[in-house]
Structure formats: structure tokens, C-alpha cells
N, C-alpha and C. Protein backbone atom coordinates (compact mmCIF):
# COMPACT_ATOMS: atom_id res chain seq x y z
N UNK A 1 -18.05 -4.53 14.02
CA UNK A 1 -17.32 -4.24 12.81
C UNK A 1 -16.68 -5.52 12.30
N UNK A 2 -17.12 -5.53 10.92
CA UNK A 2 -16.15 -7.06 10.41
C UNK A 2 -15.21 -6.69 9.47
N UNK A 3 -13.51 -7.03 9.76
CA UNK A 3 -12.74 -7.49 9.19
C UNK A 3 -12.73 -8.25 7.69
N UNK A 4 -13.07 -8.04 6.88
CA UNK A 4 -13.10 -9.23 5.89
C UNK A 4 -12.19 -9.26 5.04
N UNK A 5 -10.77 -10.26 4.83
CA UNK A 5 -9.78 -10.07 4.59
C UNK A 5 -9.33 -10.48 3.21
N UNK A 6 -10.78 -11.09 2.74
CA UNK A 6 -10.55 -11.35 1.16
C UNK A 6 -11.43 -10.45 0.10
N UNK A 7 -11.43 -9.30 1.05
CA UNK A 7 -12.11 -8.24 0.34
C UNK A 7 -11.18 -7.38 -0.57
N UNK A 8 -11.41 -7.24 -1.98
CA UNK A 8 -10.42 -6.35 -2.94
C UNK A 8 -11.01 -5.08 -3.19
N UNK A 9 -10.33 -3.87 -3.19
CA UNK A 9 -11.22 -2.93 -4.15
C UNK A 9 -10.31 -2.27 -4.86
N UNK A 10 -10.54 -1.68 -6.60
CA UNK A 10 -9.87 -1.06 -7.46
C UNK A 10 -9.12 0.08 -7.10
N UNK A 11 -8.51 0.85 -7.36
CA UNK A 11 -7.56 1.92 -7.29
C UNK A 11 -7.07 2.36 -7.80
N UNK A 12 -7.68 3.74 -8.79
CA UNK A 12 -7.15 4.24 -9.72
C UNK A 12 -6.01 5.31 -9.15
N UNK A 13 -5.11 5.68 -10.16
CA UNK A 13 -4.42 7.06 -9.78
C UNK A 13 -3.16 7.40 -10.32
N UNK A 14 -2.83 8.66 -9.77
CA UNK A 14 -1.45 8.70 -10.85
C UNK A 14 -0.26 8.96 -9.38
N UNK A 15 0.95 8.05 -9.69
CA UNK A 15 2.24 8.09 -8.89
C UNK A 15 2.79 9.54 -8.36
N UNK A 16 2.49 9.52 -6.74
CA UNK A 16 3.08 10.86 -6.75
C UNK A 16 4.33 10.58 -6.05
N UNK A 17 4.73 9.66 -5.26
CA UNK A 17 6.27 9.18 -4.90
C UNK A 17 6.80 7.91 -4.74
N UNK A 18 7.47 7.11 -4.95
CA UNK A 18 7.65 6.00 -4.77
C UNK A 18 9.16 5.61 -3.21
N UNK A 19 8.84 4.88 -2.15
CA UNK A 19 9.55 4.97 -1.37
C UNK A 19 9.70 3.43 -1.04
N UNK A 20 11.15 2.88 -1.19
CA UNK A 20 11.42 1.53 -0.55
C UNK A 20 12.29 1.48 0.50
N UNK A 21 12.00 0.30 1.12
CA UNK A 21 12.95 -0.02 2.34
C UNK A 21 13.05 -1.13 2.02
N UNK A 22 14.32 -1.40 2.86
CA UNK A 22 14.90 -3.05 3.04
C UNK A 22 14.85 -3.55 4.54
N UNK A 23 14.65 -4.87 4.32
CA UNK A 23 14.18 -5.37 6.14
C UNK A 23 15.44 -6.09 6.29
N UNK A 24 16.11 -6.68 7.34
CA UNK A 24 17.70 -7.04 8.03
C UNK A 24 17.62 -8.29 6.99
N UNK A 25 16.84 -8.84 6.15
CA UNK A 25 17.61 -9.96 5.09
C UNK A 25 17.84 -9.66 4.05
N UNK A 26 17.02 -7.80 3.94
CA UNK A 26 17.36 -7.49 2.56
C UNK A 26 16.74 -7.37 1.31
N UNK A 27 15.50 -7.90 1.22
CA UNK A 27 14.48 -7.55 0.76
C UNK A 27 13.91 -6.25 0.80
N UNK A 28 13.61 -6.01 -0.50
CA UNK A 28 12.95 -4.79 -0.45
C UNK A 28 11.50 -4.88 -0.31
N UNK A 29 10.81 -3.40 0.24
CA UNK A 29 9.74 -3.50 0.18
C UNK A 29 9.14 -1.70 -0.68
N UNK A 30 8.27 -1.45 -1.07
CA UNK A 30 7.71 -0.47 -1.67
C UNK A 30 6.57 0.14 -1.27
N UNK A 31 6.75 1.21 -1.01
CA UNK A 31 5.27 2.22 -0.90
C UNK A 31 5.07 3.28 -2.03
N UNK A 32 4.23 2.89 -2.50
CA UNK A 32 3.86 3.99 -3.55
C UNK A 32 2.16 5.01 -2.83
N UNK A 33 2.71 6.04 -3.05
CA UNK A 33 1.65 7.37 -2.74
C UNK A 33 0.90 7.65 -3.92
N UNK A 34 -0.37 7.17 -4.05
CA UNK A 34 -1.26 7.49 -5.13
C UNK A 34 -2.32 8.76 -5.48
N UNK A 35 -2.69 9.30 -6.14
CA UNK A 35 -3.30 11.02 -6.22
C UNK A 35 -5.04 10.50 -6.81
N UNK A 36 -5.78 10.61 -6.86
CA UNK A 36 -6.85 11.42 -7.80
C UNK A 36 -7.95 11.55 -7.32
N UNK A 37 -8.77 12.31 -7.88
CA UNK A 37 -10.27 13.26 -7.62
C UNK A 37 -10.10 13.09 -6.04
N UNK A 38 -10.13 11.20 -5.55
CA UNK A 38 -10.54 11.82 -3.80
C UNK A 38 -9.83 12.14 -3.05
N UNK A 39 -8.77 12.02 -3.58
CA UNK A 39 -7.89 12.27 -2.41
C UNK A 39 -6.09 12.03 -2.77
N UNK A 40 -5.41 11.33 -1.89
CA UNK A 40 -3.98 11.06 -1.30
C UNK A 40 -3.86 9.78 -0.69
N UNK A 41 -3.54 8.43 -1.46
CA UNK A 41 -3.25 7.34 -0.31
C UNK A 41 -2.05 6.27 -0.50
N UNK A 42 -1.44 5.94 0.42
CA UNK A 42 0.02 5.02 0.35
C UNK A 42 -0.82 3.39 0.15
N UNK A 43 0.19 2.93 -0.65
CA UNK A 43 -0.39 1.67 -0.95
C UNK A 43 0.89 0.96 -0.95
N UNK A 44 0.90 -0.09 0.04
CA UNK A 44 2.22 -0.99 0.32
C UNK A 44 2.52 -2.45 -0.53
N UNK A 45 3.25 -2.70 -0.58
CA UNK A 45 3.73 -3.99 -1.37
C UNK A 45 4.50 -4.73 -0.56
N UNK A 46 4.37 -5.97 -0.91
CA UNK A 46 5.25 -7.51 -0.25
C UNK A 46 6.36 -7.34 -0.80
N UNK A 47 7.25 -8.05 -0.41
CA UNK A 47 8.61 -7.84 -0.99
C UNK A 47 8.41 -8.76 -2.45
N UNK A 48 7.52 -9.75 -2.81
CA UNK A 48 7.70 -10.34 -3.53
C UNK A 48 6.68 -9.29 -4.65
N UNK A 49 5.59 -8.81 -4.41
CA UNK A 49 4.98 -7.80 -5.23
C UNK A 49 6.01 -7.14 -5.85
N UNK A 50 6.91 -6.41 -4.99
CA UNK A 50 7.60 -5.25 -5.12
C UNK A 50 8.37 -5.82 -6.31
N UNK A 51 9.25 -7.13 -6.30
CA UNK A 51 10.08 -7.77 -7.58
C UNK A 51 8.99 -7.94 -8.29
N UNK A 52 7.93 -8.56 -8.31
CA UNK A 52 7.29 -8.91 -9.27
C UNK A 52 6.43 -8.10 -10.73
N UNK A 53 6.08 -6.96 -9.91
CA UNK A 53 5.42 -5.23 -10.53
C UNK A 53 7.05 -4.30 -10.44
N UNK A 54 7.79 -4.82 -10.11
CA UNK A 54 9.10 -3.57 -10.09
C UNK A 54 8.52 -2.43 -9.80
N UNK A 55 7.38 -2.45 -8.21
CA UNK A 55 7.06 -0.98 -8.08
C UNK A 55 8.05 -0.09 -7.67
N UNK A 56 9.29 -0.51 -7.43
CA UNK A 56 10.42 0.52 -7.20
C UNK A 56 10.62 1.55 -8.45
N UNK A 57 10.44 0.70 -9.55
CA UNK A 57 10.81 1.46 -10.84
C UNK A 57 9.43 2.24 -11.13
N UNK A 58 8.49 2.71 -10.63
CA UNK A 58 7.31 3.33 -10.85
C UNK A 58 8.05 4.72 -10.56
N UNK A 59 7.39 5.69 -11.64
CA UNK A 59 7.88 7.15 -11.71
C UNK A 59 6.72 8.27 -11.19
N UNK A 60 7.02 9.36 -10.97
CA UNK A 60 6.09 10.14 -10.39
C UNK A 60 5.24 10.45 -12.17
N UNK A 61 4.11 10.50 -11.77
CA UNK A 61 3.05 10.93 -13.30
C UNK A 61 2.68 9.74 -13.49
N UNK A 62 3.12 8.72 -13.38
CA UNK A 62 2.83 7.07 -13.44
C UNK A 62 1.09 7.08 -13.67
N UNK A 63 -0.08 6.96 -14.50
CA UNK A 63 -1.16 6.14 -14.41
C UNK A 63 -0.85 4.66 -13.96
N UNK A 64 -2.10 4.46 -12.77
CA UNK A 64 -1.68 3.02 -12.51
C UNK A 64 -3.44 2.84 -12.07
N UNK A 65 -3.61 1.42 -12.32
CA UNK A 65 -4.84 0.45 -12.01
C UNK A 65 -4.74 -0.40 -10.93
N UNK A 66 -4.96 -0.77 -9.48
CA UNK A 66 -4.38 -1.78 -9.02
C UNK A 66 -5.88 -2.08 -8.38
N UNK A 67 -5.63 -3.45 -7.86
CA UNK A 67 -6.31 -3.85 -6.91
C UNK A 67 -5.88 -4.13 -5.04
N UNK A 68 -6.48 -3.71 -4.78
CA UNK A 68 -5.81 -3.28 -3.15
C UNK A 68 -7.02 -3.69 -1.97
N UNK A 69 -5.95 -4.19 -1.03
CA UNK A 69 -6.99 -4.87 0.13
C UNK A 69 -6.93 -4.27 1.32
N UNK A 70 -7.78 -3.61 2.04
CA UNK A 70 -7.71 -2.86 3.49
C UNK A 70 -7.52 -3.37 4.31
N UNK A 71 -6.89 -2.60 5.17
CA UNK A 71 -6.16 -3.76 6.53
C UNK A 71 -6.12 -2.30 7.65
N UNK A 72 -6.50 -3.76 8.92
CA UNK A 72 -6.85 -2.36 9.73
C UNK A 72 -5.58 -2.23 10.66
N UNK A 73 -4.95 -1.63 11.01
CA UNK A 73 -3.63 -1.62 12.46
C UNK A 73 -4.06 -0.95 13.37
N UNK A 74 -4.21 -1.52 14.99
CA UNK A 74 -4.81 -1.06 15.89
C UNK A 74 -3.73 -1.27 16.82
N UNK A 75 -3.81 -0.87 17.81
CA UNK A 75 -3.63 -1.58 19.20
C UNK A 75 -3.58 -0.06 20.33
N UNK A 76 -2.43 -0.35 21.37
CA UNK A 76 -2.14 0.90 22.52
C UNK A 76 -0.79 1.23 22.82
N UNK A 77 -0.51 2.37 22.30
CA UNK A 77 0.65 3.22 22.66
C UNK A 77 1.74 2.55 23.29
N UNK A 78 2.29 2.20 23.69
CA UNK A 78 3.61 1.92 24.30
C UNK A 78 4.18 3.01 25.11
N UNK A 79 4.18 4.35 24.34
CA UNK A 79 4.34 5.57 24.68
C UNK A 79 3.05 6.60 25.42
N UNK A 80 2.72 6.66 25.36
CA UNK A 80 1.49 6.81 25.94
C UNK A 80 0.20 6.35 27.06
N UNK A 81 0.09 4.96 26.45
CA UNK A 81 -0.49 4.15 26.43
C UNK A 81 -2.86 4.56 26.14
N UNK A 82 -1.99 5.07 25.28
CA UNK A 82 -3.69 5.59 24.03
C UNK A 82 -3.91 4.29 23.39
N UNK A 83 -5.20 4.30 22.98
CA UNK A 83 -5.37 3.74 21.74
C UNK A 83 -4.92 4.18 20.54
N UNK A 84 -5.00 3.58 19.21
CA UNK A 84 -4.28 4.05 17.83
C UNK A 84 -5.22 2.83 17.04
N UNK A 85 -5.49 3.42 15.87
CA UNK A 85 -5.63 2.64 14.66
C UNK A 85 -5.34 3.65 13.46
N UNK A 86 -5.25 2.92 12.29
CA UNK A 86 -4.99 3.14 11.01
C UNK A 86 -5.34 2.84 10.07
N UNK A 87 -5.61 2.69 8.65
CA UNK A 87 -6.20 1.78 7.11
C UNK A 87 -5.04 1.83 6.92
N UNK A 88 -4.62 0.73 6.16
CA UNK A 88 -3.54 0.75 5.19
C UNK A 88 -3.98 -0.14 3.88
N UNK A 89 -3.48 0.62 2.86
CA UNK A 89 -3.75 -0.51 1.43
C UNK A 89 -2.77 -1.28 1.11
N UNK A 90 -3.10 -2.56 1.52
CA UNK A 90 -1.96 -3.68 0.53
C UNK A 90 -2.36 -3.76 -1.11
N UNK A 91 -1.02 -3.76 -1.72
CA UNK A 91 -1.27 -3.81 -2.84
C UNK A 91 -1.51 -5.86 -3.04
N UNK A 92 -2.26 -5.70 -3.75
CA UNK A 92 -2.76 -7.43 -4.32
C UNK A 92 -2.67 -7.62 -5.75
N UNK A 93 -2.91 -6.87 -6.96
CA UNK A 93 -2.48 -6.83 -8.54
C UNK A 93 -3.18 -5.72 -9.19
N UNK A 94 -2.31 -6.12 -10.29
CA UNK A 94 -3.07 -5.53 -11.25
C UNK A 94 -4.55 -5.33 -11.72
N UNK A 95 -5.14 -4.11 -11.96
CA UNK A 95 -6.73 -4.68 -12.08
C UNK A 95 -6.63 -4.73 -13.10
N UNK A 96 -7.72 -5.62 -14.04
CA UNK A 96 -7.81 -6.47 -15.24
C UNK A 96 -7.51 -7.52 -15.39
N UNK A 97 -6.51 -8.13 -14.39
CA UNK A 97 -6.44 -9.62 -14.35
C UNK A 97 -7.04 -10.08 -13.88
């Protein structure tokens, strides 16, 4: 399986929640939960995305276009000690730019 980390793909959909956190310096960061035809998926932002798109200020009903990069999170339980993986979408921009 290959990793390829300068891979982008589009992402249409409409805002179904918007959720931020702050990390111990204070920065925010943003997850927005996106809706359509296929499905349900969280798409994360850098703290500097997050100022830069003000995805904090994104409202539920929101149409949005983005471009988003897959990232895989793996490793073994701590608790358990299972395996685990996950997809997650980083947000990367606007599509059309």
C-alpha cells in the first residue's frame, strides 16, 4: 500500500457541524463534518487554515468546495494492545484555486 502525501482530492458538501479546539498555546483548531449523496465525513484544519478560511465561522447548511488530503493514523492500543487505523481528511483549500 502507498502513502502518497501530495495527493489532493475535491470535496463537495453542505456543513453539518462545526467543532474547534484549542491546543496549551492556544491556537485554535477546526473540524468541520461534511454531508452529501455519499455519505458523512470530518475534515480537519491547521490552526493556520482555521484563521485563514475562518472555518470556525462556517454555519450548519454551509455549501462548501474544498480540496482535502488523506492521511492514514495507525498504530497499537496502549489499552489493549490491538491494532487501530483510521482516514482522516486534512483540509488543504479551496477548490478553484
Amino acid at each position: 500500500m502507498a502513502n502518497i502525501r501530495e495527493a489532493g482530492l475535491r470535496f463537495d458538501g453542505t456543513v453539518r457541524y462545526v467543532k474547534t479546539d484549542r491546543d496549551d498555546k492556544g491556537n485554535e483548531y477546526a473540524t468541520v463534518q461534511l454531508e452529501n449523496a455519499d455519505g458523512i465525513s470530518d475534515v480537519s484544519f491547521s490552526a493556520q487554515a482555521t484563521r485563514d478560511l475562518q472555518a470556525a465561522g462556517c454555519q450548519p447548511g454551509d455549501v462548501v468546495s474544498w480540496v482535502v488530503r488523506p492521511f492514514i493514523i495507525y498504530g497499537v492500543s496502549k489499552r489493549t494492545g490491538g491494532p487501530y487505523g483510521f482516514l482522516k481528511l486534512n483540509f488543504l483549500r479551496q477548490a478553484g484555486r
